[in-house]
N, C-alpha and C. Protein backbone atom coordinates (compact mmCIF):
# COMPACT_ATOMS: atom_id res chain seq x y z
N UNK A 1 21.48 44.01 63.54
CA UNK A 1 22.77 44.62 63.81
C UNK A 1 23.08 45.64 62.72
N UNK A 2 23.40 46.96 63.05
CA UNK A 2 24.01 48.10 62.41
C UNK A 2 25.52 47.54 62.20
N UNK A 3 25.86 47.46 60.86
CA UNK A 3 27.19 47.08 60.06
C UNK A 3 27.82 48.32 59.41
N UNK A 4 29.16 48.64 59.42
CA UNK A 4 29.70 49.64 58.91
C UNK A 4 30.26 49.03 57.53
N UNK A 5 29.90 49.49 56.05
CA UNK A 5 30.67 49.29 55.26
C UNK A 5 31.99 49.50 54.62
N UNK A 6 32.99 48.86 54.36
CA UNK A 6 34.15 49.72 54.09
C UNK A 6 34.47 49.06 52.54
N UNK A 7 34.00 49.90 51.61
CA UNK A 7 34.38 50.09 50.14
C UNK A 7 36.00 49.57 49.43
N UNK A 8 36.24 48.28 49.32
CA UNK A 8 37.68 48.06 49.37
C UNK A 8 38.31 47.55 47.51
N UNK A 9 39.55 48.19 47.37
CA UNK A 9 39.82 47.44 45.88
C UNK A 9 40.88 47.29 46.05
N UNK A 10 41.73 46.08 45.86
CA UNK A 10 43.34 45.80 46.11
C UNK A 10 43.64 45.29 44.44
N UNK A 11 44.52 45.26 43.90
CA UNK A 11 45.37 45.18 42.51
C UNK A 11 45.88 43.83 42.62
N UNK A 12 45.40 42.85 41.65
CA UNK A 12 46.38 41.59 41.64
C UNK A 12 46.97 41.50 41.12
N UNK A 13 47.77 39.96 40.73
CA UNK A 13 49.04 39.81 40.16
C UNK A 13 48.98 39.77 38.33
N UNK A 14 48.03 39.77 38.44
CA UNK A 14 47.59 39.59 37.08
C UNK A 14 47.13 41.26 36.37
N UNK A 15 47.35 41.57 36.97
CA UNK A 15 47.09 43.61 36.95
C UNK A 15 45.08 43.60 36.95
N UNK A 16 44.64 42.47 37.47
CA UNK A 16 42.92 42.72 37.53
C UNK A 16 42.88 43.74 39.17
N UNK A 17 41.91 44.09 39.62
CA UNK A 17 41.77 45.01 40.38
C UNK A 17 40.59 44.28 41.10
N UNK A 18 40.74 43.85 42.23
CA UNK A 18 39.49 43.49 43.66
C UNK A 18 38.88 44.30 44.12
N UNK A 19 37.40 44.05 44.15
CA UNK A 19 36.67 45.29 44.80
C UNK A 19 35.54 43.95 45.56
N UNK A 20 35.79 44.25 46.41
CA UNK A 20 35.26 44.00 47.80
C UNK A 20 34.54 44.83 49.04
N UNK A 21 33.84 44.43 49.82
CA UNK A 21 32.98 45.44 50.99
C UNK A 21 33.72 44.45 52.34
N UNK A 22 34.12 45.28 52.83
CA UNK A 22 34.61 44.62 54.17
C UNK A 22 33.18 45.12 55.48
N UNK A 23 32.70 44.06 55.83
CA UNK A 23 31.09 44.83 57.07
C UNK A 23 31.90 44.27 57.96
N UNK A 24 31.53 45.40 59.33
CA UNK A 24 32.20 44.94 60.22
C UNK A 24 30.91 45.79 61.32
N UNK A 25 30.39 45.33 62.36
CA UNK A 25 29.97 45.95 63.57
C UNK A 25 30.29 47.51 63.27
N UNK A 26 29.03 48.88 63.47
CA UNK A 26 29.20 49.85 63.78
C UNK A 26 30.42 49.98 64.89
N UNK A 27 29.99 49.38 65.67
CA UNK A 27 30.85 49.95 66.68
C UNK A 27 32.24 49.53 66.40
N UNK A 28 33.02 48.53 65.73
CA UNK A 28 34.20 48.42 65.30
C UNK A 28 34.89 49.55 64.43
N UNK A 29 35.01 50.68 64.56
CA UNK A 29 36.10 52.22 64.75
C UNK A 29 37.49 51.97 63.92
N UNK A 30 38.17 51.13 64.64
CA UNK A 30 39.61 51.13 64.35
C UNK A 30 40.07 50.76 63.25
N UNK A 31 40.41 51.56 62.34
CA UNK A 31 41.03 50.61 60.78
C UNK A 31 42.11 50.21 60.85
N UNK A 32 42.89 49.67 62.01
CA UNK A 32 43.80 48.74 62.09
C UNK A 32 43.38 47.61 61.92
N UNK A 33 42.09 47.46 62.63
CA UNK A 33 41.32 45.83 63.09
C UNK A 33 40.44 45.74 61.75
N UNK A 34 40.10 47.13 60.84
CA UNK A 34 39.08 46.62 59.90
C UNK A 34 40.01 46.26 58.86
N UNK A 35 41.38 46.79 58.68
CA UNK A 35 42.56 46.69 57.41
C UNK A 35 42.74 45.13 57.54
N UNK A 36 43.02 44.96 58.75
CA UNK A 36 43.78 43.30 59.51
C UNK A 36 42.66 42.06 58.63
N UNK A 37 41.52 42.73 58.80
CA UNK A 37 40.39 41.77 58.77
C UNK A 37 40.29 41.65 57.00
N UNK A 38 40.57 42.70 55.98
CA UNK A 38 40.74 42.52 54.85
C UNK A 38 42.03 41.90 54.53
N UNK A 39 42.88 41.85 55.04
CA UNK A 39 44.23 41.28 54.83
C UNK A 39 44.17 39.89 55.67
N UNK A 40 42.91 39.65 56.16
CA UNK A 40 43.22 37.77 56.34
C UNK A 40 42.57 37.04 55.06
N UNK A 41 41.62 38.29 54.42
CA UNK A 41 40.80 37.84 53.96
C UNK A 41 41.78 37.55 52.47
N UNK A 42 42.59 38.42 51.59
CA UNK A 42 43.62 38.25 50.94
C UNK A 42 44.86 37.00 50.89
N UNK A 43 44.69 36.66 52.31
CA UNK A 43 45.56 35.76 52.52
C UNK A 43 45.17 34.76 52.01
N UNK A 44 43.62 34.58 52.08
CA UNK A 44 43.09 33.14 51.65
C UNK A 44 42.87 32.95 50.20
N UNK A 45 43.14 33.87 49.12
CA UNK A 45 43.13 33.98 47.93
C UNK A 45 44.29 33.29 47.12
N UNK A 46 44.16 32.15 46.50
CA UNK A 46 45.30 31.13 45.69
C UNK A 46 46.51 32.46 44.81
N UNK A 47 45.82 33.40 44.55
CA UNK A 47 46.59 34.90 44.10
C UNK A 47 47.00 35.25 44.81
N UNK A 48 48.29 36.17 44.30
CA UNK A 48 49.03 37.46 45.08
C UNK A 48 48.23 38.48 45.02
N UNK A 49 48.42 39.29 45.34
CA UNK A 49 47.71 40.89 46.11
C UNK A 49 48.65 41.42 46.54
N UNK A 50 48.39 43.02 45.97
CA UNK A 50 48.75 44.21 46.38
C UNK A 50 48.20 44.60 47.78
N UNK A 51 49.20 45.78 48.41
CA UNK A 51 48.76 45.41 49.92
C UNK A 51 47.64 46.48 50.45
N UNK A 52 46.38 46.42 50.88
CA UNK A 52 45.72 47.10 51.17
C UNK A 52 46.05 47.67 52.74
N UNK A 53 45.53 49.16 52.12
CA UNK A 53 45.87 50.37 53.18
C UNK A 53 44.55 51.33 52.80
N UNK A 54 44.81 52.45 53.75
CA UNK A 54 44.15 53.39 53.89
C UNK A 54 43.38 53.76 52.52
N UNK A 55 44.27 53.51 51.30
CA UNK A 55 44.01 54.56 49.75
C UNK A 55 42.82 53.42 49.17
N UNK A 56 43.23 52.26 49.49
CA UNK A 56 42.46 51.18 48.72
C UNK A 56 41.02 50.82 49.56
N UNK A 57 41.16 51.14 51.10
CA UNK A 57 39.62 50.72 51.80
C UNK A 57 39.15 51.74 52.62
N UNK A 58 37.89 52.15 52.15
CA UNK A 58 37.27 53.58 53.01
C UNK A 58 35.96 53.20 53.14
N UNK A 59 35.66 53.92 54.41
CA UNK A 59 34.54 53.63 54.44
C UNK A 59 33.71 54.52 53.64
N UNK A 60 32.32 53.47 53.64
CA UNK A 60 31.27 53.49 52.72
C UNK A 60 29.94 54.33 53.43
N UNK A 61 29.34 53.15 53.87
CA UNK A 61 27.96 53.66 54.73
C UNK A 61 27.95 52.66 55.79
N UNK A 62 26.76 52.77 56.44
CA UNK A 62 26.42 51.66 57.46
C UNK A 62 25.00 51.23 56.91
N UNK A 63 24.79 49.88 57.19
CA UNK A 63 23.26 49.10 56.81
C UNK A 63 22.90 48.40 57.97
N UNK A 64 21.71 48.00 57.95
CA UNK A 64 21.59 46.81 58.76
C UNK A 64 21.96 45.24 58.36
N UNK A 65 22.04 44.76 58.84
CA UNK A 65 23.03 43.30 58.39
C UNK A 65 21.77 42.40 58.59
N UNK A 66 21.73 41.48 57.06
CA UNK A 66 21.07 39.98 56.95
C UNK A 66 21.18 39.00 57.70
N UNK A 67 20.42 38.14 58.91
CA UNK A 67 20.85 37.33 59.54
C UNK A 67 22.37 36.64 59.70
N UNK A 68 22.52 36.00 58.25
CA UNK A 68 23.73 35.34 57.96
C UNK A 68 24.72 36.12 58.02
N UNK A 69 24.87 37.27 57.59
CA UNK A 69 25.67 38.22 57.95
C UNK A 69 26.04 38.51 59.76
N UNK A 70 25.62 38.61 59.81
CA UNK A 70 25.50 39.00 61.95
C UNK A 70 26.20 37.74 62.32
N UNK A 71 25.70 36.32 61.91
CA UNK A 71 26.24 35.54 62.29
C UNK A 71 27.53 35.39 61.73
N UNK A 72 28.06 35.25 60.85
CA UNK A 72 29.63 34.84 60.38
C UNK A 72 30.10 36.63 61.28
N UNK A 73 29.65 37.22 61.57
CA UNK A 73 30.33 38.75 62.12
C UNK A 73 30.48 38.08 63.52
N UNK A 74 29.66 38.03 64.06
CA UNK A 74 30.01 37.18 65.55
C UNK A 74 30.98 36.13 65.52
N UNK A 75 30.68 35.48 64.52
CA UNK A 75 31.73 34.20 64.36
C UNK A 75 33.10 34.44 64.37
N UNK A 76 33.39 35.99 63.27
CA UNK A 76 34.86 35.68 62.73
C UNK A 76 35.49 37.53 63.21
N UNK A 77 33.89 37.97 63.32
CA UNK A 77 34.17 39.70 63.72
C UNK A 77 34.26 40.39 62.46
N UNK A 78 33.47 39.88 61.05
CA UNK A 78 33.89 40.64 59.71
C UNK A 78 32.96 39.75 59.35
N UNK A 79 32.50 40.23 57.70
CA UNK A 79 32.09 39.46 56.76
C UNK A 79 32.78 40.45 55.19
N UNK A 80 32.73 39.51 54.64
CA UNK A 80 33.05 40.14 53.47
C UNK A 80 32.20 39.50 51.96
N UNK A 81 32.10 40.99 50.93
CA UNK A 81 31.22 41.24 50.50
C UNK A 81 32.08 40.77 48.70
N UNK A 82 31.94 39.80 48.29
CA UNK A 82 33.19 39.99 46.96
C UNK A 82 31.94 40.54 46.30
N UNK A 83 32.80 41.44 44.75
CA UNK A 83 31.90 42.34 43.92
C UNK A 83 32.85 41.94 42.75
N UNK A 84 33.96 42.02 42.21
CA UNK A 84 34.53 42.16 41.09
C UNK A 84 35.97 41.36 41.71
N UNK A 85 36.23 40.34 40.58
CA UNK A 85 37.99 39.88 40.91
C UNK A 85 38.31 39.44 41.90
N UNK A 86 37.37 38.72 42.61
CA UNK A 86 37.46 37.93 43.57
C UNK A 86 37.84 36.22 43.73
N UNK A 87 37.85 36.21 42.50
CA UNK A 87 37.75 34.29 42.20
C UNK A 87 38.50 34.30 40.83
């Protein structure tokens, strides 16, 4: 499966800064549904967060996606990628 990357960094409460990859299906287009899908993902964080929009998540590139990847994408329609300030 061809995955679209979207390059994401949201600001916590602690003034550290999240940088995250939101993959989502090429064919998933709409950054309503790719924003939505980073903001469930925020929700599940024991931290507050700043609110991600347009300035904080852009897209990146597209790759092909690792088995496990494809699967939690089918599963949930996203995977996400933590890089920095995630935990």
């Amino acid at each position: 499966m061809e995955v679209s990357v979207w390059d994401t960094y949201v600001p916590r409460e602690d003034g550290k800064v999240m940088h995250f990859d939101i993959l989502v299906p090429s064919s998933t287009t709409d950054t309503d549904v790719i924003f939505e899908h980073g903001r469930e993902y925020l929700r599940s964080k024991p931290f507050q967060t700043g609110k991600l929009a347009s300035n904080e998540c852009r897209f990146c590139h597209m790759q092909s996606a690792p088995a496990n990847v494809v699967e939690n994408i089918k599963a949930e329609g996203y995977y996400i990628i933590e890089m920095e300030n995630c935990s």
